[in-house]
Protein backbone atom coordinates (compact mmCIF):
# COMPACT_ATOMS: atom_id res chain seq x y z
CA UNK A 1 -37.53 22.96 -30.20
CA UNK A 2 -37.68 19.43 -31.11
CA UNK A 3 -34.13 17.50 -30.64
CA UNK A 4 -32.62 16.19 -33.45
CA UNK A 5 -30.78 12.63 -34.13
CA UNK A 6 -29.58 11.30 -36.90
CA UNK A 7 -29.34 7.07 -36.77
CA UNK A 8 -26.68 5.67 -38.96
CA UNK A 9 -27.89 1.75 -39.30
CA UNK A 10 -27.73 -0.99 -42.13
CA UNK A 11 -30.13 -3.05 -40.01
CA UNK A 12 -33.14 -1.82 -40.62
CA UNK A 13 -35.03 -3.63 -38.09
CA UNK A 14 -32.90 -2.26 -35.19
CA UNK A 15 -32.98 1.00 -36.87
CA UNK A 16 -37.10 1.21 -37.26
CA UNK A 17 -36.91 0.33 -33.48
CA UNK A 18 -34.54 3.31 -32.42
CA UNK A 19 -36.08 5.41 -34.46
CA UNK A 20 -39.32 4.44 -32.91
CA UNK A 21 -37.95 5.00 -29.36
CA UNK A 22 -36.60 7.92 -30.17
CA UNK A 23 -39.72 9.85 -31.56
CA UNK A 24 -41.97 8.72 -27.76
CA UNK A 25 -39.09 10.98 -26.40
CA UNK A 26 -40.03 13.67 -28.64
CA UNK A 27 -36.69 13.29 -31.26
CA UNK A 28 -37.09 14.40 -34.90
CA UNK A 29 -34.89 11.59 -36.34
CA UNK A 30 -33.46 11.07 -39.79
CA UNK A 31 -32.42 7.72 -40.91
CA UNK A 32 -29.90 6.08 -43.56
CA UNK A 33 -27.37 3.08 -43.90
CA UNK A 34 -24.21 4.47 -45.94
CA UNK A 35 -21.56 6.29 -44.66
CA UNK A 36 -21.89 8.88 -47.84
CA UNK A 37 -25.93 9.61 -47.34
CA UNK A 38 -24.80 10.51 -43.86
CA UNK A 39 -21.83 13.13 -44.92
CA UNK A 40 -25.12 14.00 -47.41
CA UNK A 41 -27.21 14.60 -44.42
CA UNK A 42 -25.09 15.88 -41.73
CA UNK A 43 -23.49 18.96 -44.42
CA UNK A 44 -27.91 19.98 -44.86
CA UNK A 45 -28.78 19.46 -41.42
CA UNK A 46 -27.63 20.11 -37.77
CA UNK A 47 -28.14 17.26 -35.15
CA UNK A 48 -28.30 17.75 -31.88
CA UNK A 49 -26.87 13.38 -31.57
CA UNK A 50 -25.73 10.82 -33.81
CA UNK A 51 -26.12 6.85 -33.28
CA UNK A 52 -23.76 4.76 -35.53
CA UNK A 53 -23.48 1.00 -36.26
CA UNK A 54 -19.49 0.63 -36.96
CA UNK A 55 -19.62 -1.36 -40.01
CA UNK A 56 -21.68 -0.25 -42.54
CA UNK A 57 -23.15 -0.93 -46.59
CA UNK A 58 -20.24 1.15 -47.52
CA UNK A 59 -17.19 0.73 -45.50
CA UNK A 60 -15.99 0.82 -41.59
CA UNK A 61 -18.06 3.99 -40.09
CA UNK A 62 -15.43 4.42 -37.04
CA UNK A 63 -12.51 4.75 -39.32
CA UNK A 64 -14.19 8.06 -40.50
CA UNK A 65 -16.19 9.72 -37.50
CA UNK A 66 -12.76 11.58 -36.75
CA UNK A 67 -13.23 13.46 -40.11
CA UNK A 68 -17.00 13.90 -38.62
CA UNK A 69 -15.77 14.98 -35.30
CA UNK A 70 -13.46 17.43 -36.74
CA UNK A 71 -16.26 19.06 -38.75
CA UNK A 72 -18.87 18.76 -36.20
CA UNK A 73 -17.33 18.80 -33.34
CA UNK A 74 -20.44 19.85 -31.54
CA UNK A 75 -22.02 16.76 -32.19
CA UNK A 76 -22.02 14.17 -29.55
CA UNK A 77 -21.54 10.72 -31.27
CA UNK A 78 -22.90 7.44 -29.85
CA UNK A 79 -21.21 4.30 -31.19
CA UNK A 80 -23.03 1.05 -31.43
CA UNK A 81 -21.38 -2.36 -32.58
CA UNK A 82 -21.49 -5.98 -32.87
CA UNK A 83 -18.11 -6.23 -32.97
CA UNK A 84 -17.94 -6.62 -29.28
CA UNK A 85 -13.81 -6.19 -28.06
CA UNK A 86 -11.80 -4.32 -26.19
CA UNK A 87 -10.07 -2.83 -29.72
CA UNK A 88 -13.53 -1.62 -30.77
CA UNK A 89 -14.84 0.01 -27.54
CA UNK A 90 -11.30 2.29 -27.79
CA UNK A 91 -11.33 2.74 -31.23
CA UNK A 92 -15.04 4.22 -30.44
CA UNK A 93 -13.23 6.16 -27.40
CA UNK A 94 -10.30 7.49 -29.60
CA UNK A 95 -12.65 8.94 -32.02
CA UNK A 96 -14.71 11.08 -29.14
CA UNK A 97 -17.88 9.10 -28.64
CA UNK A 98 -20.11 10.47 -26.29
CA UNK A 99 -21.10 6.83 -25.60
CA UNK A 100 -20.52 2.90 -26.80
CA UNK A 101 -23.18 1.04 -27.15
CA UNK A 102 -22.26 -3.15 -27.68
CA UNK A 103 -25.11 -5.08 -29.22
CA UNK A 104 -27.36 -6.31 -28.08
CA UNK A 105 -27.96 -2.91 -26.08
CA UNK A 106 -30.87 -1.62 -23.89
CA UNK A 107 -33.05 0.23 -25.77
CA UNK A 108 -33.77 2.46 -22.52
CA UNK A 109 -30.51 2.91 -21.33
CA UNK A 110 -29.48 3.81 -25.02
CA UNK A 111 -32.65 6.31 -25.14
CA UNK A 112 -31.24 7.55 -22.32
CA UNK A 113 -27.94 8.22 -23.24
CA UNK A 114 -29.56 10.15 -26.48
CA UNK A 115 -31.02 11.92 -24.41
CA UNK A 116 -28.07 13.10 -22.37
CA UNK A 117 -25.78 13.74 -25.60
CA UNK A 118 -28.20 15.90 -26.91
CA UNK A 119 -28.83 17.99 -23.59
CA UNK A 120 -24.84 18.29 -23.27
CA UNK A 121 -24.52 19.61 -26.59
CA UNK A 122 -26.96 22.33 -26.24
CA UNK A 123 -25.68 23.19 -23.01
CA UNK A 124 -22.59 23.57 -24.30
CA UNK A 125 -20.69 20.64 -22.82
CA UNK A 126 -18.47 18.22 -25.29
CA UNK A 127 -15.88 15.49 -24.23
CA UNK A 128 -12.47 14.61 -25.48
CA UNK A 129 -10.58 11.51 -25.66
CA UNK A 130 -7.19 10.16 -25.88
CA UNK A 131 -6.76 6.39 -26.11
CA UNK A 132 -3.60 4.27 -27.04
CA UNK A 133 -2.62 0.86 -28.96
CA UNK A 134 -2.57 -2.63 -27.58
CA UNK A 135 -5.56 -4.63 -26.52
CA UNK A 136 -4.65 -6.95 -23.65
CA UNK A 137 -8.10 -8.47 -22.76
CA UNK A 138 -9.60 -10.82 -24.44
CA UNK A 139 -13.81 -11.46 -24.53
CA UNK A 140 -16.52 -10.45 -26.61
CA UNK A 141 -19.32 -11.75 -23.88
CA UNK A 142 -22.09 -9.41 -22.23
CA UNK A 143 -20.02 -9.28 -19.15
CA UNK A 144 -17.11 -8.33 -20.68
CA UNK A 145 -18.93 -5.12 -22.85
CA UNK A 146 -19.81 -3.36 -19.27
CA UNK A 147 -15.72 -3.90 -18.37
CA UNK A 148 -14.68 -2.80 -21.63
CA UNK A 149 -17.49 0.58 -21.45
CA UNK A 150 -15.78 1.47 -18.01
CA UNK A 151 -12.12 0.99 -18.90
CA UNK A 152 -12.70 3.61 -21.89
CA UNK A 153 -14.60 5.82 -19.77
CA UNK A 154 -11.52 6.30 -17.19
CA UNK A 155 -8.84 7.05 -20.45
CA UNK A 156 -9.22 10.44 -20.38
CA UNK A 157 -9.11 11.25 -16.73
CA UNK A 158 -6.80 10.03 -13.78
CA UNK A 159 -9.35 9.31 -11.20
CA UNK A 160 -8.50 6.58 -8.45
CA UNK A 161 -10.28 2.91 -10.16
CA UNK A 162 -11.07 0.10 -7.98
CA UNK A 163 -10.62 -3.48 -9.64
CA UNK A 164 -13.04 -5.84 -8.16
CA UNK A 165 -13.70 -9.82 -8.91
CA UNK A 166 -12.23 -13.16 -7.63
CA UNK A 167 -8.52 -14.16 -8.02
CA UNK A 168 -7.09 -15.61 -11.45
CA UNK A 169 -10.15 -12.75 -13.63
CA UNK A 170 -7.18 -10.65 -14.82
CA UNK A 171 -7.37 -8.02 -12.42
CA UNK A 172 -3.85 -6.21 -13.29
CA UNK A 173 -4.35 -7.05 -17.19
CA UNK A 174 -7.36 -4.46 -16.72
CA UNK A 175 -5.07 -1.94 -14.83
CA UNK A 176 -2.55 -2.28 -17.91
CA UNK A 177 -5.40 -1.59 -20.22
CA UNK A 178 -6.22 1.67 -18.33
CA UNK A 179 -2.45 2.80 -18.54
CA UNK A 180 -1.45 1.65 -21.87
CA UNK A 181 -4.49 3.12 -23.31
CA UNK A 182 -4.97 6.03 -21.71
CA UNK A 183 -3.21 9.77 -21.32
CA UNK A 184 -0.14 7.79 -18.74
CA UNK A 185 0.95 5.34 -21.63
CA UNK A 186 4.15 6.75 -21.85
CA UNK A 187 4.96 6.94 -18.43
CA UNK A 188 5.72 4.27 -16.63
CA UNK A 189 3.45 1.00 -14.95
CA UNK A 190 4.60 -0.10 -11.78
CA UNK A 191 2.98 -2.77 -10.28
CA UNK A 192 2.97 -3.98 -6.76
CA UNK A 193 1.18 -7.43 -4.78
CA UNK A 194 0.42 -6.17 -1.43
CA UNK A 195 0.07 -9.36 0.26
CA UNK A 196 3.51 -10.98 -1.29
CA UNK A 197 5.12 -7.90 0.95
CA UNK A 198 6.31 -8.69 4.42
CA UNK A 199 4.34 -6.57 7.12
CA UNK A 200 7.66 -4.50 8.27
CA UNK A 201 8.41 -3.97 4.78
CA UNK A 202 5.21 -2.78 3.28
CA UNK A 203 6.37 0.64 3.97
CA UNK A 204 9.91 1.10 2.48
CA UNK A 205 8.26 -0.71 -0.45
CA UNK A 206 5.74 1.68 -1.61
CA UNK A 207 7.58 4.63 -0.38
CA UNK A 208 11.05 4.19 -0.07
CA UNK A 209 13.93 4.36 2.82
CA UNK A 210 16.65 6.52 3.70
CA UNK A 211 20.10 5.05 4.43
CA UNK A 212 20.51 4.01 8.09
CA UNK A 213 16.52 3.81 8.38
CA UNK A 214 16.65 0.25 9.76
CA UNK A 215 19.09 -2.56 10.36
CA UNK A 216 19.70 -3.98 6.81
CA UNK A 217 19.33 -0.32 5.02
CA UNK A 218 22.68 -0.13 4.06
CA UNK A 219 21.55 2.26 0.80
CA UNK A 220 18.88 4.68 -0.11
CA UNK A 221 15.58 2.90 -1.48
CA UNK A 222 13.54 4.42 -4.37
CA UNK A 223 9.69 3.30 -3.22
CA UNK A 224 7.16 2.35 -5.77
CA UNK A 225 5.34 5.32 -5.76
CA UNK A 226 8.73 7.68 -7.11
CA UNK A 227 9.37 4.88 -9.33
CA UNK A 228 6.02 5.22 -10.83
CA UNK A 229 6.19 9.16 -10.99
CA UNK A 230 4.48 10.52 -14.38
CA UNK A 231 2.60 7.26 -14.65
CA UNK A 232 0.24 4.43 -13.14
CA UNK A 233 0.72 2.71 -9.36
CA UNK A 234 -1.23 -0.96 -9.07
CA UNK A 235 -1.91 -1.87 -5.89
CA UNK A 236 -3.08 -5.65 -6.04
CA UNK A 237 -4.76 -7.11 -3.48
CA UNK A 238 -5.50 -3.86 -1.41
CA UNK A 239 -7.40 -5.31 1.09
CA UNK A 240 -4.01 -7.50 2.96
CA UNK A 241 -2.53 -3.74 3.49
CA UNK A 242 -1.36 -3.28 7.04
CA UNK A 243 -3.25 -0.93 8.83
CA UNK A 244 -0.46 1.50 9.22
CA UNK A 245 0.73 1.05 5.61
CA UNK A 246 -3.44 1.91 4.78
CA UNK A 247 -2.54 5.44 6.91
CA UNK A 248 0.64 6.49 5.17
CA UNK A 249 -0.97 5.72 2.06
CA UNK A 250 -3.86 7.77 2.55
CA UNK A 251 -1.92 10.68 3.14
CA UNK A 252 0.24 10.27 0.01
CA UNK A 253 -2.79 10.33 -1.76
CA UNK A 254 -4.66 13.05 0.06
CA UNK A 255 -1.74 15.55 -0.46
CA UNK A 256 0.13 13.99 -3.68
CA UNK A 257 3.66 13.98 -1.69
CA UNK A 258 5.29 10.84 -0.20
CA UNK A 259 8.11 10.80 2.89
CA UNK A 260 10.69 7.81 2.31
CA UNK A 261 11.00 5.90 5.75
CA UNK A 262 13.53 7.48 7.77
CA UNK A 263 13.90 10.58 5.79
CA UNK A 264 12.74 14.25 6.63
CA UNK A 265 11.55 15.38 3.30
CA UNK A 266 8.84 15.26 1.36
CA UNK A 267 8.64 14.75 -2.06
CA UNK A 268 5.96 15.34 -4.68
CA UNK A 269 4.76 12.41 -6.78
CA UNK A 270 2.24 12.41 -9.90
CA UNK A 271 0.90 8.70 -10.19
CA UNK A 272 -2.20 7.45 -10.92
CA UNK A 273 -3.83 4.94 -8.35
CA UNK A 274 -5.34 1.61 -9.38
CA UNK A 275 -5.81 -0.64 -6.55
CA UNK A 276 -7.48 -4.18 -6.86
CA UNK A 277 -8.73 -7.07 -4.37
CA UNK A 278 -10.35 -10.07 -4.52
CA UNK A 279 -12.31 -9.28 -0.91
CA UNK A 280 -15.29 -7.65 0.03
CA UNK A 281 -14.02 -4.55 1.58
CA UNK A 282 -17.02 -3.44 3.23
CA UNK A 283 -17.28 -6.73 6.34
CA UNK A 284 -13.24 -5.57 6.65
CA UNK A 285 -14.02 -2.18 7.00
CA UNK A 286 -16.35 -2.92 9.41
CA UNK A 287 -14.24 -4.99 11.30
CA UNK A 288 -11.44 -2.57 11.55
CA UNK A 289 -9.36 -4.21 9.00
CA UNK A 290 -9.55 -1.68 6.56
CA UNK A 291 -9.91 2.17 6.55
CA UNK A 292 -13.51 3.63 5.14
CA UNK A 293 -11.71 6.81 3.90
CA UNK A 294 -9.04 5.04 2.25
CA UNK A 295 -11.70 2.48 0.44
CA UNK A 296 -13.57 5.77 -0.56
CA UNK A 297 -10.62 7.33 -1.51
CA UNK A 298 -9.63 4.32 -3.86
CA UNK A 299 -12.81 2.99 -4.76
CA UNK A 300 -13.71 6.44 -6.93
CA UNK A 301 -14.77 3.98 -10.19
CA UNK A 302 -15.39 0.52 -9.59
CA UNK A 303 -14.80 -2.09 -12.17
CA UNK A 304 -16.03 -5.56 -11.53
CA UNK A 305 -14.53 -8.10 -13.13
CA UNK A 306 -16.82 -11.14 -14.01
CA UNK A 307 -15.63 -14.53 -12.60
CA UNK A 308 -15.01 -16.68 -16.29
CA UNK A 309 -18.20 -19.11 -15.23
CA UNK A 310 -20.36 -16.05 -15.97
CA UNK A 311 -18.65 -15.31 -19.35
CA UNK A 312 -18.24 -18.73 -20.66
CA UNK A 313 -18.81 -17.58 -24.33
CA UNK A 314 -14.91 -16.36 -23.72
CA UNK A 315 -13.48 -19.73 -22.47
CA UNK A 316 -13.21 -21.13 -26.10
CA UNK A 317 -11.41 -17.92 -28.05
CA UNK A 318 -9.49 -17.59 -24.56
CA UNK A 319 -8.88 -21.16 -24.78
CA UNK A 320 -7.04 -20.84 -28.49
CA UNK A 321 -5.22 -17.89 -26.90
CA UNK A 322 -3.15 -19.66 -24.31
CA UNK A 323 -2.49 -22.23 -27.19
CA UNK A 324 -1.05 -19.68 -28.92
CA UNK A 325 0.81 -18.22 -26.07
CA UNK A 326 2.06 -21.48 -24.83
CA UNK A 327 3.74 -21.98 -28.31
CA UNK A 328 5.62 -18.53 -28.15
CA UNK A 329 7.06 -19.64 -24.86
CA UNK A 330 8.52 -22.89 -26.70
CA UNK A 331 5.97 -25.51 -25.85
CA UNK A 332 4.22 -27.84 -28.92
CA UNK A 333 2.36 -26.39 -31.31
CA UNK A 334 -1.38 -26.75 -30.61
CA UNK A 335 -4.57 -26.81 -32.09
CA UNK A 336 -8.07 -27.25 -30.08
CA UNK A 337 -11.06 -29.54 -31.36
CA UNK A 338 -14.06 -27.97 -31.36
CA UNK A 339 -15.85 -30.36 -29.47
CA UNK A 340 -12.81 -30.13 -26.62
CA UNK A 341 -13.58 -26.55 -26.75
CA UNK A 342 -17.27 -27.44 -25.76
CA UNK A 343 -16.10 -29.44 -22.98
CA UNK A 344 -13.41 -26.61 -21.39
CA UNK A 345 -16.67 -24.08 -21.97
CA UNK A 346 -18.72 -26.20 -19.56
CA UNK A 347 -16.15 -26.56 -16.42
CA UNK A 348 -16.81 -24.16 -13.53
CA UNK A 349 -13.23 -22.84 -13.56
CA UNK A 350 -12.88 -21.83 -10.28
CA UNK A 351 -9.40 -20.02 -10.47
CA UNK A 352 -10.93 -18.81 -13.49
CA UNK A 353 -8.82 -17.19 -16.25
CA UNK A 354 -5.45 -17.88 -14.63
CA UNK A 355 -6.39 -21.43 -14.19
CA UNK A 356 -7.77 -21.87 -17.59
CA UNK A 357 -4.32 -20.20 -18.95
CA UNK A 358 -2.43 -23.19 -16.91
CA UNK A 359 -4.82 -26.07 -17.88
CA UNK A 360 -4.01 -24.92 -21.42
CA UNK A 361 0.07 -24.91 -21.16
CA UNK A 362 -0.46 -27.81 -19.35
CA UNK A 363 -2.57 -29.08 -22.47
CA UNK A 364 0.24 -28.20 -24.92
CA UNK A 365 3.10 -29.57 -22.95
CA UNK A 366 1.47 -33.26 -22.46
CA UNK A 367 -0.79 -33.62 -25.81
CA UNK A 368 0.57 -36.60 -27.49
CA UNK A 369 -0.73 -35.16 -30.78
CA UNK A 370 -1.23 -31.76 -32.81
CA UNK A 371 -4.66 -31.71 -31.88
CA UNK A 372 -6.27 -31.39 -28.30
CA UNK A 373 -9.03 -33.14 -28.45
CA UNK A 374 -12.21 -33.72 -25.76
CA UNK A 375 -10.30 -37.06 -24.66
CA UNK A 376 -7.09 -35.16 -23.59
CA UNK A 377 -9.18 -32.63 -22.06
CA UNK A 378 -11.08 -35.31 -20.32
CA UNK A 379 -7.76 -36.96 -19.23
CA UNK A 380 -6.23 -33.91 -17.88
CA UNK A 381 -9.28 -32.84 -16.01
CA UNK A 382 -9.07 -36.22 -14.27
CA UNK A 383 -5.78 -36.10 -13.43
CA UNK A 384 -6.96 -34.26 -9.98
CA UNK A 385 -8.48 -37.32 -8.80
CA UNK A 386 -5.27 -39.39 -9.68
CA UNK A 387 -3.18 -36.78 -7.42
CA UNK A 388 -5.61 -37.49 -4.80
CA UNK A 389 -5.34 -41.42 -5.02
CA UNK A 390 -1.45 -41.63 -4.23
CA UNK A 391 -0.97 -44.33 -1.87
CA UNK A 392 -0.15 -43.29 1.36
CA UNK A 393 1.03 -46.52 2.67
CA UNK A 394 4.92 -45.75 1.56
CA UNK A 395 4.55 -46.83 -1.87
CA UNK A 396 4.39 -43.42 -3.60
CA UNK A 397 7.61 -43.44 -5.40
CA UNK A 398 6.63 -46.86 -6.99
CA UNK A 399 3.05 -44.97 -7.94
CA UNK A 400 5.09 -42.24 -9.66
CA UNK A 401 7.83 -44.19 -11.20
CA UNK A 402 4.86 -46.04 -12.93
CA UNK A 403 2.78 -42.95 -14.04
CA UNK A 404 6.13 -41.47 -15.89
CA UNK A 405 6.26 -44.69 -17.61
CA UNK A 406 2.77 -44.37 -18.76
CA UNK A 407 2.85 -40.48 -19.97
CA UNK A 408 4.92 -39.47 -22.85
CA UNK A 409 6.62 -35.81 -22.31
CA UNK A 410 8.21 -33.69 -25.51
CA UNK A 411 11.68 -33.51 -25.45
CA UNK A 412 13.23 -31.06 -23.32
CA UNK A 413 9.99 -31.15 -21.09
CA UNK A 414 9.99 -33.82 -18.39
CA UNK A 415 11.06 -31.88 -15.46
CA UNK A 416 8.32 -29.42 -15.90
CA UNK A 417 5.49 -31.65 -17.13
CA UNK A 418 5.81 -33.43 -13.98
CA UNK A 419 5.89 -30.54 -11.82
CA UNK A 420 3.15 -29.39 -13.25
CA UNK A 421 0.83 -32.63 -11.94
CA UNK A 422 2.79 -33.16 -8.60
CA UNK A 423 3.85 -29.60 -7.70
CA UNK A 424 -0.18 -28.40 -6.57
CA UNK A 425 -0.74 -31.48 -4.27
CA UNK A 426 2.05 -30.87 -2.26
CA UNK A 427 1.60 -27.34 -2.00
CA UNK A 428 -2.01 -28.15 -0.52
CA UNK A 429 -1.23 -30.56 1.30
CA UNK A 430 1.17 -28.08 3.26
CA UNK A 431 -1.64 -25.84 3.64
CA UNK A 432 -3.92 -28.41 4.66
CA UNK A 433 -1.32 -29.44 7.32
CA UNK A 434 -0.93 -25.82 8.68
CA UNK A 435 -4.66 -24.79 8.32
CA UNK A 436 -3.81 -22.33 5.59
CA UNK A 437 -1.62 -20.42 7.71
CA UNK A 438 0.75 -19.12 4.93
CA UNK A 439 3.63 -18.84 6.59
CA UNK A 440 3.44 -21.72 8.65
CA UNK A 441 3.14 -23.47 5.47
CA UNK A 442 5.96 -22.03 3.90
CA UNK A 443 8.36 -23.10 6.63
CA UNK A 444 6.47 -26.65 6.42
CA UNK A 445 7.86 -26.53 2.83
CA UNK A 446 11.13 -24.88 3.21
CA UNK A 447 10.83 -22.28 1.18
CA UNK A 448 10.61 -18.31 1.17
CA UNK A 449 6.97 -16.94 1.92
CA UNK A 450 7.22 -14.32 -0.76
CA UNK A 451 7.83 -17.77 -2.93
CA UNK A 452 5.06 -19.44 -1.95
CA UNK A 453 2.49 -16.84 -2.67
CA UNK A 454 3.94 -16.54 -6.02
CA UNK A 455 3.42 -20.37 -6.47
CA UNK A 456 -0.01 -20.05 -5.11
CA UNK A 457 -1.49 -17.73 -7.19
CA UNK A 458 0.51 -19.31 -10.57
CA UNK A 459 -1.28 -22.50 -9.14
CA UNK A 460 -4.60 -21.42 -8.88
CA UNK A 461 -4.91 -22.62 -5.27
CA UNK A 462 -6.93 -20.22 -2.74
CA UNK A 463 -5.13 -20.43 0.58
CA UNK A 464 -8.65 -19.94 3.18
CA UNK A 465 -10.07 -22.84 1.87
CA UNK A 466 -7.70 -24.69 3.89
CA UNK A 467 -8.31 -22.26 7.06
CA UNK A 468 -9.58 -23.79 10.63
CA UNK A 469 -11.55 -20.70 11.04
């Protein structure tokens, strides 16, 4: 017997080609374009798969399939939209789609998919799903539709998920999206940089220390992982894990019970893993530096998040986001010109979204006026090569006393507008000094190394570039 789909499209064009696809793989299809021909349909015929367009001639089709669901709950539904965000890829999970489809889509791997939902449903096999509120990624680019596809395909299950892509993408804001929208929402998110954690400590971090362990332990420690019991454990930056910290971890997650350092029992934890790195893993593993079961272990779905250059239909709506943000957090009031918006959308951003989120505060703070327009943007992303040509030849306070003069802060604002322009030059400078030996660096600076991490990654500045090796 023939399979059955019913398409439920108001552009016809798309829908004639479907339709067409479709019938080569042997599909009796019906067709319409209003949400009430298909209740007319669906209550005279049975389908073995339904493709829907979200917004249809007569009303929002997703805000309905969980009546359709409910009646015909047999039915795998596959979800296709324009309206390409995060928000609509869970709504489309939180209804029980089989499958989201963005446009534009693949007309084979759709086909596909069709094919699939239609073969589950007569062998009996249906999916649930249980999704949550808040949407904290931001992008309707291509790029973005394949992250948004796997974060709602990993809602409804617990499996390990390795986040993948270069610093500053928004590598924890996707494991945030996974908890707060999935079946752990209301347990807690405990998040934990790997690398900001001294080597000896690495250990009574993540799983906690008895009194008397070591010198200093003066009181029990609760680790990470019991803190995050009932709920979601992000390890960032995976791949600067000390080997013997990569053992201990393995085990907790081989046999779902943890040992605090210095202690003699063990205790059961229920977390869900999401790790992250900005490395390759595989050269390290190779190398010795990381553990292949452990990466296997982790690295059950990968998500890899595109570096902002390859998604730079996002910088502009990003772009109006940080304005936003930076006036919650008490800076000016901005707006951004359209043809400064062109200019941020053509830069290569190379700490990518974090830096873009700091060139935009930095934007707001020093904008003379309301609007940001393609000469402050120009200004600003010239002010690298004025941090570069400080004299060296003991005049630099008389260089700096003369550039305040010249740039006009809001009230309230001058200590960290100038921070913000003199703060990343000496911090690479250090690094250049040290040959981005970290904590060499730090004690260059006088500060804690944990600090200068911190300052690192809010400044967008990637330590090896400065490395002799």
């Amino acid at each position: 017997m023939a399979r059955r789909a019913l398409i439920v499209e108001d552009d016809t064009s798309i829908a004639l080609v479907m339709t067409a696809a479709l019938e080569d793989e042997a599909f009796a299809v019906d067709r319409c374009d209003k949400i009430a021909e298909r209740d007319r349909l669906l209550a005279n015929n049975e389908y073995d798969v339904m493709l829907t367009d979200v917004i249809l001639l007569d009303g929002d089709g997703i805000e309905t399939l969980g009546e359709v669901s409910k009646s015909y709950p047999d039915m795998p539904i596959i979800i296709l939209s324009a309206q390409n965000t995060l928000d609509t890829a869970v709504r489309a999970s939180d209804t029980g789609a089989f499958e989201y489809f963005p446009k534009p889509f693949d007309l084979d791997e759709l086909v596909k998919a069709a094919i699939q939902a239609a073969d589950s449903r007569r062998d009996g096999a249906g999916e649930e799903a249980d999704a949550g509120d808040g949407m904290p990624l931001i992008g309707r680019s291509q790029p973005m539709q394949e992250v948004y596809r796997m974060i709602t395909r990993v809602l409804r299950n617990d499996l390990s998920v390795l986040v993948l892509g270069e610093s500053g993408t928004g590598k924890e804001l996707v494991a945030e999206a996974i908890h707060e929208l999935g079946s752990r929402r209301t347990g807690p998110f405990v998040a934990v940089n790997t690398a900001a954690i001294p080597r000896e400590l690495i250990e009574s971090e993540l799983f906690g220390h008895e009194k008397g362990a070591f010198t200093g332990a003066t009181s029990r420690n609760i680790g990470k992982f019991e803190q995050a019991n009932g709920g979601t454990l992000f390890l960032d930056e995976i791949g600067d894990m000390p080997p013997e910290a990569q053992t201990r971890l393995l085990r907790a997650l081989q046999s779902g019970r943890i040992r605090r350092v210095g202690g003699d029992q063990e205790i059961a934890v229920d977390v869900r893993i999401i790790a992250a790195t900005n490395r390759d893993l595989e050269p390290l593993i190779a190398a010795g530096g990381f553990r292949e079961d452990l990466y296997y272990r982790l690295n059950v779905v990968p998500i890899q998040l595109p570096p902002l250059r390859d998604r730079s239909d996002d910088i502009e709506p990003l772009a109006r986001h940080f304005l936003r943000l930076a006036s919650k957090e008490g800076l000016p009031t901005r707006r951004l010109s359209k043809d400064a918006a062109e200019l941020l959308s053509r830069q290569p951003w190379r700490g990518n979204v974090r830096e873009l989120r700091n060139f935009m505060f930095r934007a707001a703070l020093l904008a003379r006026e309301e609007e940001i327009d393609r000469g402050v943007v120009e200004s600003l992303l010239d002010s690298t090569a004025m941090e570069s040509s400080l004299p060296t030849d003991g005049n630099i306070e008389a260089a700096i006393a003369q550039w305040l003069g010249d740039t006009e802060f809001p009230s309230g604002h001058l200590y960290h507008g100038a921070l913000a322009v003199f703060e990343k030059p000496l911090f690479e400078h250090a690094l250049r000094q040290t040959g981005g030996n970290q904590l060499r660096a730090a004690q260059v600076l006088g500060i804690n190394r944990n600090t200068l991490r911190k300052r690192l990654g809010d400044l967008d500045i990637d330590p090896e570039q400065f490395s002799d090796g």
